[in-house]
C-alpha atoms as a PDB file:
ATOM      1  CA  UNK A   1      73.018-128.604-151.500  1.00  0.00           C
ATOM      2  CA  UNK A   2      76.434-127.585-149.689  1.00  0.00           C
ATOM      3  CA  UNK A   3      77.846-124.308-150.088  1.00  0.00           C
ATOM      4  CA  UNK A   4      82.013-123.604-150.179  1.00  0.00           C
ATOM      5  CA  UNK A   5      83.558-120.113-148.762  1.00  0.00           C
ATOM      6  CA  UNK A   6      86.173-118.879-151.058  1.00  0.00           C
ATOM      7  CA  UNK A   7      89.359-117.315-148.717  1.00  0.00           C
ATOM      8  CA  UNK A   8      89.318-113.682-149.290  1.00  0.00           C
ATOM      9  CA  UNK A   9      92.097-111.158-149.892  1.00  0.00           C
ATOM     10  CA  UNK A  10      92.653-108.256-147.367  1.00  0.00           C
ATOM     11  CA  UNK A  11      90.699-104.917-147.442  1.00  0.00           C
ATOM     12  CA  UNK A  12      92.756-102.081-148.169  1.00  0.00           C
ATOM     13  CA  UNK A  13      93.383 -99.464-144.953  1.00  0.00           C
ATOM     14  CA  UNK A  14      91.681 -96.021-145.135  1.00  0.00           C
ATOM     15  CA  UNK A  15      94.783 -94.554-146.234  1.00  0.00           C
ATOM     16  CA  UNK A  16      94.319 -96.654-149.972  1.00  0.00           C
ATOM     17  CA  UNK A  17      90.534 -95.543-150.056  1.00  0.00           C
ATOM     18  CA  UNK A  18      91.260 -92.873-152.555  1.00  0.00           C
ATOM     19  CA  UNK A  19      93.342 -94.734-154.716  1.00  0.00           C
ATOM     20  CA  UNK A  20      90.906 -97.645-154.838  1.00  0.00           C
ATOM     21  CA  UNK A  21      87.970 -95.524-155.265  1.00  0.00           C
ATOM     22  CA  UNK A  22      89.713 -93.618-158.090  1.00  0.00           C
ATOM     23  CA  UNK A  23      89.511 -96.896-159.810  1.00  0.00           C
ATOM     24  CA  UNK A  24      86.753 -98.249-159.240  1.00  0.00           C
ATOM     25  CA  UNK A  25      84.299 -95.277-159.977  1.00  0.00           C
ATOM     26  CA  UNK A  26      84.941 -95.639-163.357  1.00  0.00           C
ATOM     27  CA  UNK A  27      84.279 -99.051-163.860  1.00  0.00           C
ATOM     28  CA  UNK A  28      80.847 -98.877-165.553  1.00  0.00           C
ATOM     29  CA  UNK A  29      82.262 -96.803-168.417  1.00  0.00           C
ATOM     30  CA  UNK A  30      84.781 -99.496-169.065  1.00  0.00           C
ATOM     31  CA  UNK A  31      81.665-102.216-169.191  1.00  0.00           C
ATOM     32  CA  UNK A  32      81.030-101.170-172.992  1.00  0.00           C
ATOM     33  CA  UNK A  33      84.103-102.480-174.756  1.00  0.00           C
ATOM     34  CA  UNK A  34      84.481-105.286-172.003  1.00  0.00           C
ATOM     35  CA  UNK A  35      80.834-107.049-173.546  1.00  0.00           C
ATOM     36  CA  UNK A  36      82.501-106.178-176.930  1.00  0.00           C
ATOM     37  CA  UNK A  37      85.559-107.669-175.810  1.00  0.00           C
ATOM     38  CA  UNK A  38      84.373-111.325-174.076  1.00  0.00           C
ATOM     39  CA  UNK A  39      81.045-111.367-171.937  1.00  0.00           C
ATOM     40  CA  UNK A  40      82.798-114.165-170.167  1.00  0.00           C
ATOM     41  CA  UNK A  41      86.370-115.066-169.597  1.00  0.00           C
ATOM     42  CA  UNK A  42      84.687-118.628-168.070  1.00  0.00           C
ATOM     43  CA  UNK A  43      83.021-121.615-170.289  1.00  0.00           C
ATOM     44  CA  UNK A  44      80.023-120.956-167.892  1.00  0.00           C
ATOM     45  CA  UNK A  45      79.753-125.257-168.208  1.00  0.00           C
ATOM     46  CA  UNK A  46      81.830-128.149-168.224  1.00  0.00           C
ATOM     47  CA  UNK A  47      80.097-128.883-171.521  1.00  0.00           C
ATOM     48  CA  UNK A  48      81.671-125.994-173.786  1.00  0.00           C
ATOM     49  CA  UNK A  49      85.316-125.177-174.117  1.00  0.00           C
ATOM     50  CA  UNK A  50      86.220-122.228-172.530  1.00  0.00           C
ATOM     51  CA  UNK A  51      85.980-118.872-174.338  1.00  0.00           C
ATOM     52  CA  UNK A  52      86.125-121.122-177.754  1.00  0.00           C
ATOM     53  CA  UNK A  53      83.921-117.862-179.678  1.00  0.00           C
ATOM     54  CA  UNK A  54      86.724-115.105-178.543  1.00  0.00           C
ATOM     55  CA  UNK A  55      89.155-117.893-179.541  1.00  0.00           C
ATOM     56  CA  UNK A  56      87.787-117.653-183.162  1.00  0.00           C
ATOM     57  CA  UNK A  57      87.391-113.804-183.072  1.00  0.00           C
ATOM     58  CA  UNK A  58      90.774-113.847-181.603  1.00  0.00           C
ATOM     59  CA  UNK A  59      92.145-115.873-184.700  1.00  0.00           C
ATOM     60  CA  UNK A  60      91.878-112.716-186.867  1.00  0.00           C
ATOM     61  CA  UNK A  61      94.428-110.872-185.036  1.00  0.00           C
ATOM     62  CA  UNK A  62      98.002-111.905-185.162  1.00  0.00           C
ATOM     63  CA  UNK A  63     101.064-111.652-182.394  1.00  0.00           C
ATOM     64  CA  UNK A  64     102.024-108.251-183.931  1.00  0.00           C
ATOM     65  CA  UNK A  65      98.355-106.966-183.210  1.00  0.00           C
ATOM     66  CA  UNK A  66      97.855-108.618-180.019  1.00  0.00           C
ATOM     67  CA  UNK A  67     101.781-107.174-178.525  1.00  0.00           C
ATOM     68  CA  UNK A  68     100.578-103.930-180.095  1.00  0.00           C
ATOM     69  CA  UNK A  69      97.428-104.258-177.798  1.00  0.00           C
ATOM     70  CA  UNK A  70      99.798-104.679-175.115  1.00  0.00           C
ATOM     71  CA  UNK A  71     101.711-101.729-175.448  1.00  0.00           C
ATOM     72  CA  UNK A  72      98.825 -99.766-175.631  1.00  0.00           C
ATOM     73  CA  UNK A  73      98.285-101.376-172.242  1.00  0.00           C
ATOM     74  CA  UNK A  74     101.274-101.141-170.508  1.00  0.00           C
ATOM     75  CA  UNK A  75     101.206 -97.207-171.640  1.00  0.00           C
ATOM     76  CA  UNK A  76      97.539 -96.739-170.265  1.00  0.00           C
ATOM     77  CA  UNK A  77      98.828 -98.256-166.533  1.00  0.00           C
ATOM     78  CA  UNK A  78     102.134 -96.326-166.369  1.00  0.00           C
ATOM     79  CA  UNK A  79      99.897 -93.359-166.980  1.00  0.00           C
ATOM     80  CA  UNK A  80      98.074 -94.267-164.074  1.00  0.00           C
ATOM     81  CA  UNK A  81     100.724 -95.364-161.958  1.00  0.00           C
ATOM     82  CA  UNK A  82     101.883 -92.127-162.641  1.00  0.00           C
ATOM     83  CA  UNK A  83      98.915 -90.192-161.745  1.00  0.00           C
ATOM     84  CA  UNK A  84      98.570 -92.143-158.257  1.00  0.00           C
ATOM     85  CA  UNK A  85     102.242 -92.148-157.429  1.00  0.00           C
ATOM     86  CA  UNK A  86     102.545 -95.368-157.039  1.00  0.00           C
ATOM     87  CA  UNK A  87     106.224 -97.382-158.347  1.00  0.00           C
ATOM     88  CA  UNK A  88     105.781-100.748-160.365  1.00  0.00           C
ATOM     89  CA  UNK A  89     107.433-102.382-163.132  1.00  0.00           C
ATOM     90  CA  UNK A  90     105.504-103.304-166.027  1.00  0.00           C
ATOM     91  CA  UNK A  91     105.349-106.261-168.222  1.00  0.00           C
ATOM     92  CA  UNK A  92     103.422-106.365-171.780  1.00  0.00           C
ATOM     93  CA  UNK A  93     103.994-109.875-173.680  1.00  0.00           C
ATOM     94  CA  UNK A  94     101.048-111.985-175.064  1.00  0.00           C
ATOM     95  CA  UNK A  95     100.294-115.417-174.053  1.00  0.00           C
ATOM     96  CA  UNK A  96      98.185-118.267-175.161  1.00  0.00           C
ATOM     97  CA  UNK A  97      96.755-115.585-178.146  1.00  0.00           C
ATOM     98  CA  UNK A  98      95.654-112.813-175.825  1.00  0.00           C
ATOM     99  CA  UNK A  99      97.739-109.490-174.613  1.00  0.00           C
ATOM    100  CA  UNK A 100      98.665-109.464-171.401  1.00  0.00           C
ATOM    101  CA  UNK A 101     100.497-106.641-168.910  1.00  0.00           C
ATOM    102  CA  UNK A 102     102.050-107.592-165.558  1.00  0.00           C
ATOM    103  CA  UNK A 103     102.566-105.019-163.111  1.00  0.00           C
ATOM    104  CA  UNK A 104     105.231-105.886-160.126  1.00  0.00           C
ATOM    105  CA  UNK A 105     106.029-103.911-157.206  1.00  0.00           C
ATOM    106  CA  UNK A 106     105.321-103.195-153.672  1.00  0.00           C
ATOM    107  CA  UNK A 107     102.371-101.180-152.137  1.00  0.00           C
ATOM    108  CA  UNK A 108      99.981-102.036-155.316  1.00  0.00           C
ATOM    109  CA  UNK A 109      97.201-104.093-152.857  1.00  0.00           C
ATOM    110  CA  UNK A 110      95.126-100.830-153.689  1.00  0.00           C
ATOM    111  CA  UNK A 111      95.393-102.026-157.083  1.00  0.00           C
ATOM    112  CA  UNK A 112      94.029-105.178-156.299  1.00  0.00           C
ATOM    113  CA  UNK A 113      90.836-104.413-154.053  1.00  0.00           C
ATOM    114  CA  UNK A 114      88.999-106.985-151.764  1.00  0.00           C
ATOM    115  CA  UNK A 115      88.960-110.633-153.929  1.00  0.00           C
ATOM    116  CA  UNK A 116      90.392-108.709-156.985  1.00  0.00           C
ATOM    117  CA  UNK A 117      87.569-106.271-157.368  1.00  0.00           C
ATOM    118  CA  UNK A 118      89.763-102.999-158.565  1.00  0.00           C
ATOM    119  CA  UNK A 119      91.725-105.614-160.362  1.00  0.00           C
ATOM    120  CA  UNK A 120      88.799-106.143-162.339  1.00  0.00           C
ATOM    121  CA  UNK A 121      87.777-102.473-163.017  1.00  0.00           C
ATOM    122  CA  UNK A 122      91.514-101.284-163.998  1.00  0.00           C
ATOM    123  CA  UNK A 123      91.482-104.555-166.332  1.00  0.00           C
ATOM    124  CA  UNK A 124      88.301-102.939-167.843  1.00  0.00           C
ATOM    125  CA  UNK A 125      89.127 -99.368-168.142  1.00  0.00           C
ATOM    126  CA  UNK A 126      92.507-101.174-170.138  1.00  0.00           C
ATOM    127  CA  UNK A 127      90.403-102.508-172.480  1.00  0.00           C
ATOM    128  CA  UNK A 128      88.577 -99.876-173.317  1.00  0.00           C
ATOM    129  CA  UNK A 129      91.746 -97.273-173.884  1.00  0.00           C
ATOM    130  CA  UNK A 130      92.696-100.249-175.885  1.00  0.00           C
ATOM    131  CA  UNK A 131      89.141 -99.675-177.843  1.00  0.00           C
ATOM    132  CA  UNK A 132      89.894 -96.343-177.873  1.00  0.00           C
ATOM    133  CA  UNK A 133      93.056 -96.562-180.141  1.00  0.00           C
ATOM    134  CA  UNK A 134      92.349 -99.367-181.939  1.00  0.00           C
ATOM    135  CA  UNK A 135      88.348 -99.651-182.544  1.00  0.00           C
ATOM    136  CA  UNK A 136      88.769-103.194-181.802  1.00  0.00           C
ATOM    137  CA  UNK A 137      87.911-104.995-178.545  1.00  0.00           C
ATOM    138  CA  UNK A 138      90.235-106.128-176.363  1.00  0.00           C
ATOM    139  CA  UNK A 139      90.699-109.586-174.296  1.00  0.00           C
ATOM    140  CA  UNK A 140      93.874-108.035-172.467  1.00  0.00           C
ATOM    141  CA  UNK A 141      94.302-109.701-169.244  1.00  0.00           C
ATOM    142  CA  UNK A 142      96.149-107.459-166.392  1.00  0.00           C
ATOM    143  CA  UNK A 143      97.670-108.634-163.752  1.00  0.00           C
ATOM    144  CA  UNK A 144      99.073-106.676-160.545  1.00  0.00           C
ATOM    145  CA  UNK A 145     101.528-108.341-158.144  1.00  0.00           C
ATOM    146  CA  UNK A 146     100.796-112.015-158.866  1.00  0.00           C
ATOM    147  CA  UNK A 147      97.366-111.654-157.562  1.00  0.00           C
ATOM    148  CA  UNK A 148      95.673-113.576-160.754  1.00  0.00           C
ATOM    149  CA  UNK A 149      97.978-116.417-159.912  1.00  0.00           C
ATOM    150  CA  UNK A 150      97.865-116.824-156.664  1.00  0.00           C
ATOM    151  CA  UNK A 151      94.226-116.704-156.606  1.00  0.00           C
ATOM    152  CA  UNK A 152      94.744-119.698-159.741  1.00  0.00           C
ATOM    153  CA  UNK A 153      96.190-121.633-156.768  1.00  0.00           C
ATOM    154  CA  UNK A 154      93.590-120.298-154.087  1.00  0.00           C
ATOM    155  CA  UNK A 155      90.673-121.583-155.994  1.00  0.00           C
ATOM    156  CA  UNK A 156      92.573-125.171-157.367  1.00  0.00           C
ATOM    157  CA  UNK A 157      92.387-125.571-154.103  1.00  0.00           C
ATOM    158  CA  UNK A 158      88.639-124.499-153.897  1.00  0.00           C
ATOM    159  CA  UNK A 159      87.557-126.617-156.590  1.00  0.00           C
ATOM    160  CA  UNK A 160      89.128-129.857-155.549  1.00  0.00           C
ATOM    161  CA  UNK A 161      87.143-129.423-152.272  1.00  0.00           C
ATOM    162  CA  UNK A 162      84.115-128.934-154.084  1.00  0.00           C
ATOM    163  CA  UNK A 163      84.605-131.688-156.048  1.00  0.00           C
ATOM    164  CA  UNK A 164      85.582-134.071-152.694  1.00  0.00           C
ATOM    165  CA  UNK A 165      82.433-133.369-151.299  1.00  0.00           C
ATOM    166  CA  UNK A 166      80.433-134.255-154.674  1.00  0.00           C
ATOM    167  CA  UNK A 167      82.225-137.503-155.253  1.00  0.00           C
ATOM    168  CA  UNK A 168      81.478-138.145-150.887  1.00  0.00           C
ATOM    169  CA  UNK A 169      78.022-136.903-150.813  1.00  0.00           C
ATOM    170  CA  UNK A 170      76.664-137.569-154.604  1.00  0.00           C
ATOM    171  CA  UNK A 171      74.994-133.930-153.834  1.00  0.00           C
ATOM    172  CA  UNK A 172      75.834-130.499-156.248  1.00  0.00           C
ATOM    173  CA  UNK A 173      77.783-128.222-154.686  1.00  0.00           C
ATOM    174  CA  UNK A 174      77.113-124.439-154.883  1.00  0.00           C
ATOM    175  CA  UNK A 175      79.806-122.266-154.566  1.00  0.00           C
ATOM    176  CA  UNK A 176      80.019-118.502-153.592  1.00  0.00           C
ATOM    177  CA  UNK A 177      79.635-115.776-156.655  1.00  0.00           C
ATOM    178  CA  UNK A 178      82.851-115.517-158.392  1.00  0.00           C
ATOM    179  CA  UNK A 179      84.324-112.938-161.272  1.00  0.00           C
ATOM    180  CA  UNK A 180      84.592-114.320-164.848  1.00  0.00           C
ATOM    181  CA  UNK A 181      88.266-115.156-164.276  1.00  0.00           C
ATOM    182  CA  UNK A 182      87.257-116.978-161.218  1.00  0.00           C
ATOM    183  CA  UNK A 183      84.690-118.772-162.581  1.00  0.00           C
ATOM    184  CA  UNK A 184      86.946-119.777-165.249  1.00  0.00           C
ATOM    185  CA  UNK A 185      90.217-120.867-162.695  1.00  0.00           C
ATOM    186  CA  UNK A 186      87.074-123.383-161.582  1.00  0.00           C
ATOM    187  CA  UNK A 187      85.651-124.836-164.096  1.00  0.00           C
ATOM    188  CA  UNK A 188      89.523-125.709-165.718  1.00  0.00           C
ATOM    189  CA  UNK A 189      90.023-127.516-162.532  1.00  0.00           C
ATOM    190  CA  UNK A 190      86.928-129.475-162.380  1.00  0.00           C
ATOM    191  CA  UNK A 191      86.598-129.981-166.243  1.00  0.00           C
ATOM    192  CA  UNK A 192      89.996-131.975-165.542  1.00  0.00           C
ATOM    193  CA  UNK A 193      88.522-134.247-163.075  1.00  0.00           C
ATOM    194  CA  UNK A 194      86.468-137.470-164.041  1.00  0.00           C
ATOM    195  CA  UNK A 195      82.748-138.313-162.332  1.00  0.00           C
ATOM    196  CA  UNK A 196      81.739-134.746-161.999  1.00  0.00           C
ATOM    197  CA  UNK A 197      80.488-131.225-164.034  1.00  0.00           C
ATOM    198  CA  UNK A 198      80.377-127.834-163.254  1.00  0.00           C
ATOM    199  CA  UNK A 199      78.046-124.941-164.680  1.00  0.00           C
ATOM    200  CA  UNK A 200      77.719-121.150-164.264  1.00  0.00           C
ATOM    201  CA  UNK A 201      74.197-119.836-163.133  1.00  0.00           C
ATOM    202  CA  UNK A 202      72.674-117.060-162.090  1.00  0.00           C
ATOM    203  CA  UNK A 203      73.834-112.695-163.160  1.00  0.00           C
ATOM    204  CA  UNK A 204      76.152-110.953-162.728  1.00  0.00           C
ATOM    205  CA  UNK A 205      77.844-109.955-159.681  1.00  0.00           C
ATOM    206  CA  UNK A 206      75.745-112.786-158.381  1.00  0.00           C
ATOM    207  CA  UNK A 207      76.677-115.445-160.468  1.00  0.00           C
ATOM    208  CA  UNK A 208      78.202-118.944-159.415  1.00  0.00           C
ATOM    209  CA  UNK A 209      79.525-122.146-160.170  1.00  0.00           C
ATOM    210  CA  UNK A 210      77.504-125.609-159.279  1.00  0.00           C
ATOM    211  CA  UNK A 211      79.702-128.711-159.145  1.00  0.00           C
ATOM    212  CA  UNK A 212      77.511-131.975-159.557  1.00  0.00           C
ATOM    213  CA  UNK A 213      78.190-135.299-160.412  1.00  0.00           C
ATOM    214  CA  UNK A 214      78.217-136.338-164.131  1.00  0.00           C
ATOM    215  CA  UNK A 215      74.503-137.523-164.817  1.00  0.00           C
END
């Protein structure tokens, strides 16, 4: 079995410690309403659509609720922005029926953490002020300086290679453990692709994707 190396973002400097830490400490109190909101943002296999339950949970709230989610959002980030001092403009719209915020500005790489790990938390802690206001889960998707797509293109790239090597070597190919939204990015590209599959395994912060060919 082959394994694939994902390219990795940059560490932040000592300088962003505190501003990433900040973040990131808080993360396990945000786990609660983010297993309420989706306990994965990936199919987890080839063989089932991706997120297709939230999809039906998501049917019950319209384009009013989900901008409203937003809102609640983009308030919940400018707060913190505030607190940290940092400068960004922010976004809130909703796309393909889920709320999402965009943050855009320069200096916000603490925001982002190594391979999108604050990213992650600050997505989290979103959802659950969203909780908070609401009592409803959230599948809010944040987004700080283009990182989510630019790491869409990152792991196309990923994928394709992973799939190469499948179709070359007729062997399954592991690749390295991957966020939900990761794991999702791969399994859209390779669920596009004829003569191959690909499946989530393993736990979390562990788990991975396995390309193999179509049996």
């Amino acid at each position: 079995m082959t394994d694939t190396s994902i390219p990795r973002t940059e560490e932040p400097t000592d300088e962003e410690s505190t501003a990433v830490e900040s973040t990131e400490s808080a993360s396990s109190d945000a786990a609660v309403s983010a297993d309420a909101a989706d306990s994965s943002d990936d199919s987890d296999s080839s063989a089932e659509p991706a997120a297709e339950g939230d999809k039906a949970d998501n049917g019950k709230a319209d384009d009013s609720e989900l901008f409203r989610q937003s809102e609640i959002a983009a308030d919940y980030v400018e707060g913190l922005l505030d607190i940290l001092d940092y400068d960004g403009d922010i976004d809130e719209l909703v796309s393909a029926g889920r709320p999402v915020v965009e943050v855009v500005g320069g200096r916000l790489q603490p925001l982002v953490g190594q391979r999108g790990a604050t990213l992650e938390a600050l997505q989290e802690l979103t959802r659950l002020a969203i909780f908070r206001q609401t009592g409803s889960p959230s599948r809010l998707l944040l987004d700080v300086g283009g990182y989510r797509a630019n790491r869409r293109k990152e792991l196309a790239a990923v994928a394709k290679n992973a799939v190469e090597k499948v179709k070359e070597y007729g062997e399954p190919v592991r690749l390295e453990p991957m966020s939900a939204f990761e794991r999702k990015c791969v399994h859209d590209v390779v669920n596009a692709l004829a003569g191959v599959e690909s499946e989530s395994e393993g736990v979390e912060p562990h788990r991975r994707i396995v390309v193999r060919p179509v049996s």
